[in-house]
C-alpha atoms as a PDB file:
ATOM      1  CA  UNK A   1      49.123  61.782-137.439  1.00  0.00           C
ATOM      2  CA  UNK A   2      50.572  60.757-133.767  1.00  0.00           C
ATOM      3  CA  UNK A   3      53.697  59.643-132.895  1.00  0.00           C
ATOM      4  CA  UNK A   4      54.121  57.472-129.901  1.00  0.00           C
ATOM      5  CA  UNK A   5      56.555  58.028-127.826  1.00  0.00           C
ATOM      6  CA  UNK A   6      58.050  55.578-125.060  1.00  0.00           C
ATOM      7  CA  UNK A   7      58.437  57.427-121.421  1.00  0.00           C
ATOM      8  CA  UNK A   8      60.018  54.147-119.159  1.00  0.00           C
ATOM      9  CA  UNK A   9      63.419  53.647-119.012  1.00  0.00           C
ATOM     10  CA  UNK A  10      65.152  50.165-119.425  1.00  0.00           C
ATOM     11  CA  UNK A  11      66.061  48.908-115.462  1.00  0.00           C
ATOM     12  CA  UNK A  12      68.571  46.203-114.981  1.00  0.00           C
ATOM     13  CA  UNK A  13      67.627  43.472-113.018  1.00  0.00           C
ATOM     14  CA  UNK A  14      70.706  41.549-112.928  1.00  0.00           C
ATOM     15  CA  UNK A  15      74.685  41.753-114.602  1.00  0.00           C
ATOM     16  CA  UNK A  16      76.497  38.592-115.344  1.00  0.00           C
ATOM     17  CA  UNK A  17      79.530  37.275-117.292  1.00  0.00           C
ATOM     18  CA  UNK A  18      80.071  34.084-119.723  1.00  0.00           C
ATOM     19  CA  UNK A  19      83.067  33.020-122.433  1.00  0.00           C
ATOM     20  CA  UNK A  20      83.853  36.929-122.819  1.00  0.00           C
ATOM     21  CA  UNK A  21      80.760  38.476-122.651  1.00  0.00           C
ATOM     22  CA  UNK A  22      78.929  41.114-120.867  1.00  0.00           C
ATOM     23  CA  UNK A  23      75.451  40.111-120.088  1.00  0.00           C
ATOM     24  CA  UNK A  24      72.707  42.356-118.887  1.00  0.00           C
ATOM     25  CA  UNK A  25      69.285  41.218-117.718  1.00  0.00           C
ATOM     26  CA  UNK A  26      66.830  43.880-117.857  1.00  0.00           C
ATOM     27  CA  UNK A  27      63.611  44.235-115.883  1.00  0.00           C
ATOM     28  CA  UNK A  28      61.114  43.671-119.526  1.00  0.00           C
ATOM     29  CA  UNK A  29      62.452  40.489-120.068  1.00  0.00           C
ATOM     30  CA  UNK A  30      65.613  41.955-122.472  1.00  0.00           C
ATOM     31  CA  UNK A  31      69.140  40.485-122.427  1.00  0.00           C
ATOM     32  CA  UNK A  32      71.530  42.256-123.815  1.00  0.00           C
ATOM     33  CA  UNK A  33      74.780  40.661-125.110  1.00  0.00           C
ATOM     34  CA  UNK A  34      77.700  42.196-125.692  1.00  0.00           C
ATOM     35  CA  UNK A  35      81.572  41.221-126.013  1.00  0.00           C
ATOM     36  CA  UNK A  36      83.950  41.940-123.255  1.00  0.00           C
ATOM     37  CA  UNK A  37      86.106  43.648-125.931  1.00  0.00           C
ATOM     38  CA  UNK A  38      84.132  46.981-125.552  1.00  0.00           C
ATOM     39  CA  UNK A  39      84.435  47.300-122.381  1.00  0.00           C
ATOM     40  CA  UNK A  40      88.714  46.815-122.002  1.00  0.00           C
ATOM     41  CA  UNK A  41      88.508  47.156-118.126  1.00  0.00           C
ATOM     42  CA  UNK A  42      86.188  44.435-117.511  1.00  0.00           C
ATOM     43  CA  UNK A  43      88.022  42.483-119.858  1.00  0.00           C
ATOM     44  CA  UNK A  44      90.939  43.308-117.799  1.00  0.00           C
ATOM     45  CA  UNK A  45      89.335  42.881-114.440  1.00  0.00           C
ATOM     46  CA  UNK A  46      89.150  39.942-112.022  1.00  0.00           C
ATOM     47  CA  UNK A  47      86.044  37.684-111.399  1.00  0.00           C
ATOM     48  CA  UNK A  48      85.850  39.559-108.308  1.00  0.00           C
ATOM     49  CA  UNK A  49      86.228  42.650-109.251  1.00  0.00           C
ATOM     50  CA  UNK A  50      83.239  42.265-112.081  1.00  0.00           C
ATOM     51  CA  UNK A  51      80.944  41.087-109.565  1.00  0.00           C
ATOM     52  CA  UNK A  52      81.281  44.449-107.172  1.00  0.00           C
ATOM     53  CA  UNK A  53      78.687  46.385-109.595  1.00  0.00           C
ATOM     54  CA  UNK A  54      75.945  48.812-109.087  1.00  0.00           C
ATOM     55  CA  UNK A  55      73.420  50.788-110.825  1.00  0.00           C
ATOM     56  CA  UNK A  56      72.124  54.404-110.410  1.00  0.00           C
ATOM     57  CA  UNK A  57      70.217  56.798-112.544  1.00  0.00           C
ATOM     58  CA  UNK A  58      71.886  59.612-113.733  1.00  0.00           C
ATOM     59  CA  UNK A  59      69.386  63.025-113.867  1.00  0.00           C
ATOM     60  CA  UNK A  60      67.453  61.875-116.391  1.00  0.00           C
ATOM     61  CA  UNK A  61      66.644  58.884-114.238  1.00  0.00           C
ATOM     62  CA  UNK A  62      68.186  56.458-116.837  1.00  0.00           C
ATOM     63  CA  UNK A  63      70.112  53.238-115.650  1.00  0.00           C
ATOM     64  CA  UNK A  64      73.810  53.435-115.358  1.00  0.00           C
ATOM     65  CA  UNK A  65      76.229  50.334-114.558  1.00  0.00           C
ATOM     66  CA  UNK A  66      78.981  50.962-111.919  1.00  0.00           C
ATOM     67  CA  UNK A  67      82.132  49.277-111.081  1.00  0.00           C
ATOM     68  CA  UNK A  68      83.544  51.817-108.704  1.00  0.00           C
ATOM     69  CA  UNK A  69      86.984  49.700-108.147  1.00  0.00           C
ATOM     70  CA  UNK A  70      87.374  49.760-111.754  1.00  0.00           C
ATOM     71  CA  UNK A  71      85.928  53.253-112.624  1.00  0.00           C
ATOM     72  CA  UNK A  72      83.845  52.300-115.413  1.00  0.00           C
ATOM     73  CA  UNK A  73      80.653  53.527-115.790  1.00  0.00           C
ATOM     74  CA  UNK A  74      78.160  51.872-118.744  1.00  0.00           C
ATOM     75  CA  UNK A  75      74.793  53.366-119.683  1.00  0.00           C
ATOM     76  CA  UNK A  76      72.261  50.716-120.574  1.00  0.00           C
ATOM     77  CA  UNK A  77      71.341  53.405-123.224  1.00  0.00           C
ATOM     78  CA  UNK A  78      74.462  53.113-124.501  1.00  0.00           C
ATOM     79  CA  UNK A  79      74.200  49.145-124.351  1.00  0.00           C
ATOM     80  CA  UNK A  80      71.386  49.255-126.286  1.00  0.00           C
ATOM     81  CA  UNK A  81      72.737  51.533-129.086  1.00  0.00           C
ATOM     82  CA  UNK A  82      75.395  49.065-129.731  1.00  0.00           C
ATOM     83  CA  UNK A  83      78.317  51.516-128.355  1.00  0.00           C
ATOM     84  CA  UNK A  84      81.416  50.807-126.765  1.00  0.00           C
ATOM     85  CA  UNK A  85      83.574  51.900-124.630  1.00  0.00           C
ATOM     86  CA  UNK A  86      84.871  55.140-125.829  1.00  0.00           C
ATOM     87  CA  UNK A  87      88.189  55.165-123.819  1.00  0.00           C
ATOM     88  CA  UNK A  88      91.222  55.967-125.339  1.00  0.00           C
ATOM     89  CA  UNK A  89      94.289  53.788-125.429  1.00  0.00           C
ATOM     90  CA  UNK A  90      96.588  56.148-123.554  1.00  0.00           C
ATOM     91  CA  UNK A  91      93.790  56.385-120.939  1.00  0.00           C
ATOM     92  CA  UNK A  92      93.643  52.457-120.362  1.00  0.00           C
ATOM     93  CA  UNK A  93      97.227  52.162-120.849  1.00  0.00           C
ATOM     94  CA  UNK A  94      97.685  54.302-118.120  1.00  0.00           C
ATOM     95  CA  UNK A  95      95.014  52.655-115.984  1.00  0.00           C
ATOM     96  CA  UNK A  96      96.642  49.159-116.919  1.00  0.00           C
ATOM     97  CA  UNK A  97     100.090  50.581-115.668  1.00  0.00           C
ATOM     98  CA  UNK A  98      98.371  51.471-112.101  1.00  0.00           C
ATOM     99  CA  UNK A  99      96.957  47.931-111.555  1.00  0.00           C
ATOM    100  CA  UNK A 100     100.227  46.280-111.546  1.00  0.00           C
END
């Protein structure tokens, strides 16, 4: 018996927001969906500030979404999985404190 195994990676094609959601258009056709709740510094962040976003591939040449002026990173792997953010509440606390 074979397995199959999958070799591409999923590429974003495009990053929007709508009514408290993260939304993530990828390259196959895929949107992805999630609330703004997982992710408390985009929650947290200006219009403005969620639209200054890029992606890069980290060494195993898998899509990762930037914000650099917010320092939050997201791995579309990790979209896909159904994770969230994994930041502590001291840690946004403290980055909450610096904003103001």
């Amino acid at each position: 018996m074979s397995i199959a195994t999958i070799e591409t990676q999923p590429r974003v094609e495009a990053v929007e927001f709508a009514e408290r959601m993260l939304s993530v258009r990828l390259m196959d056709g895929r949107t992805l969906l999630v609330p703004l709740e997982w992710y408390p510094r985009l929650l947290h962040a200006s219009s403005d500030e969620r639209q200054l976003w890029r992606v890069f591939e980290d060494s195993d040449e898998r899509d990762i979404i930037f914000w650099e002026q917010l320092d939050e990173l997201i791995p579309v792997v990790a979209l896909l999985a159904g994770v969230p953010s994994r930041e502590s509440r001291r840690s946004l606390d403290k980055w909450l404190a610096g904003r103001k």
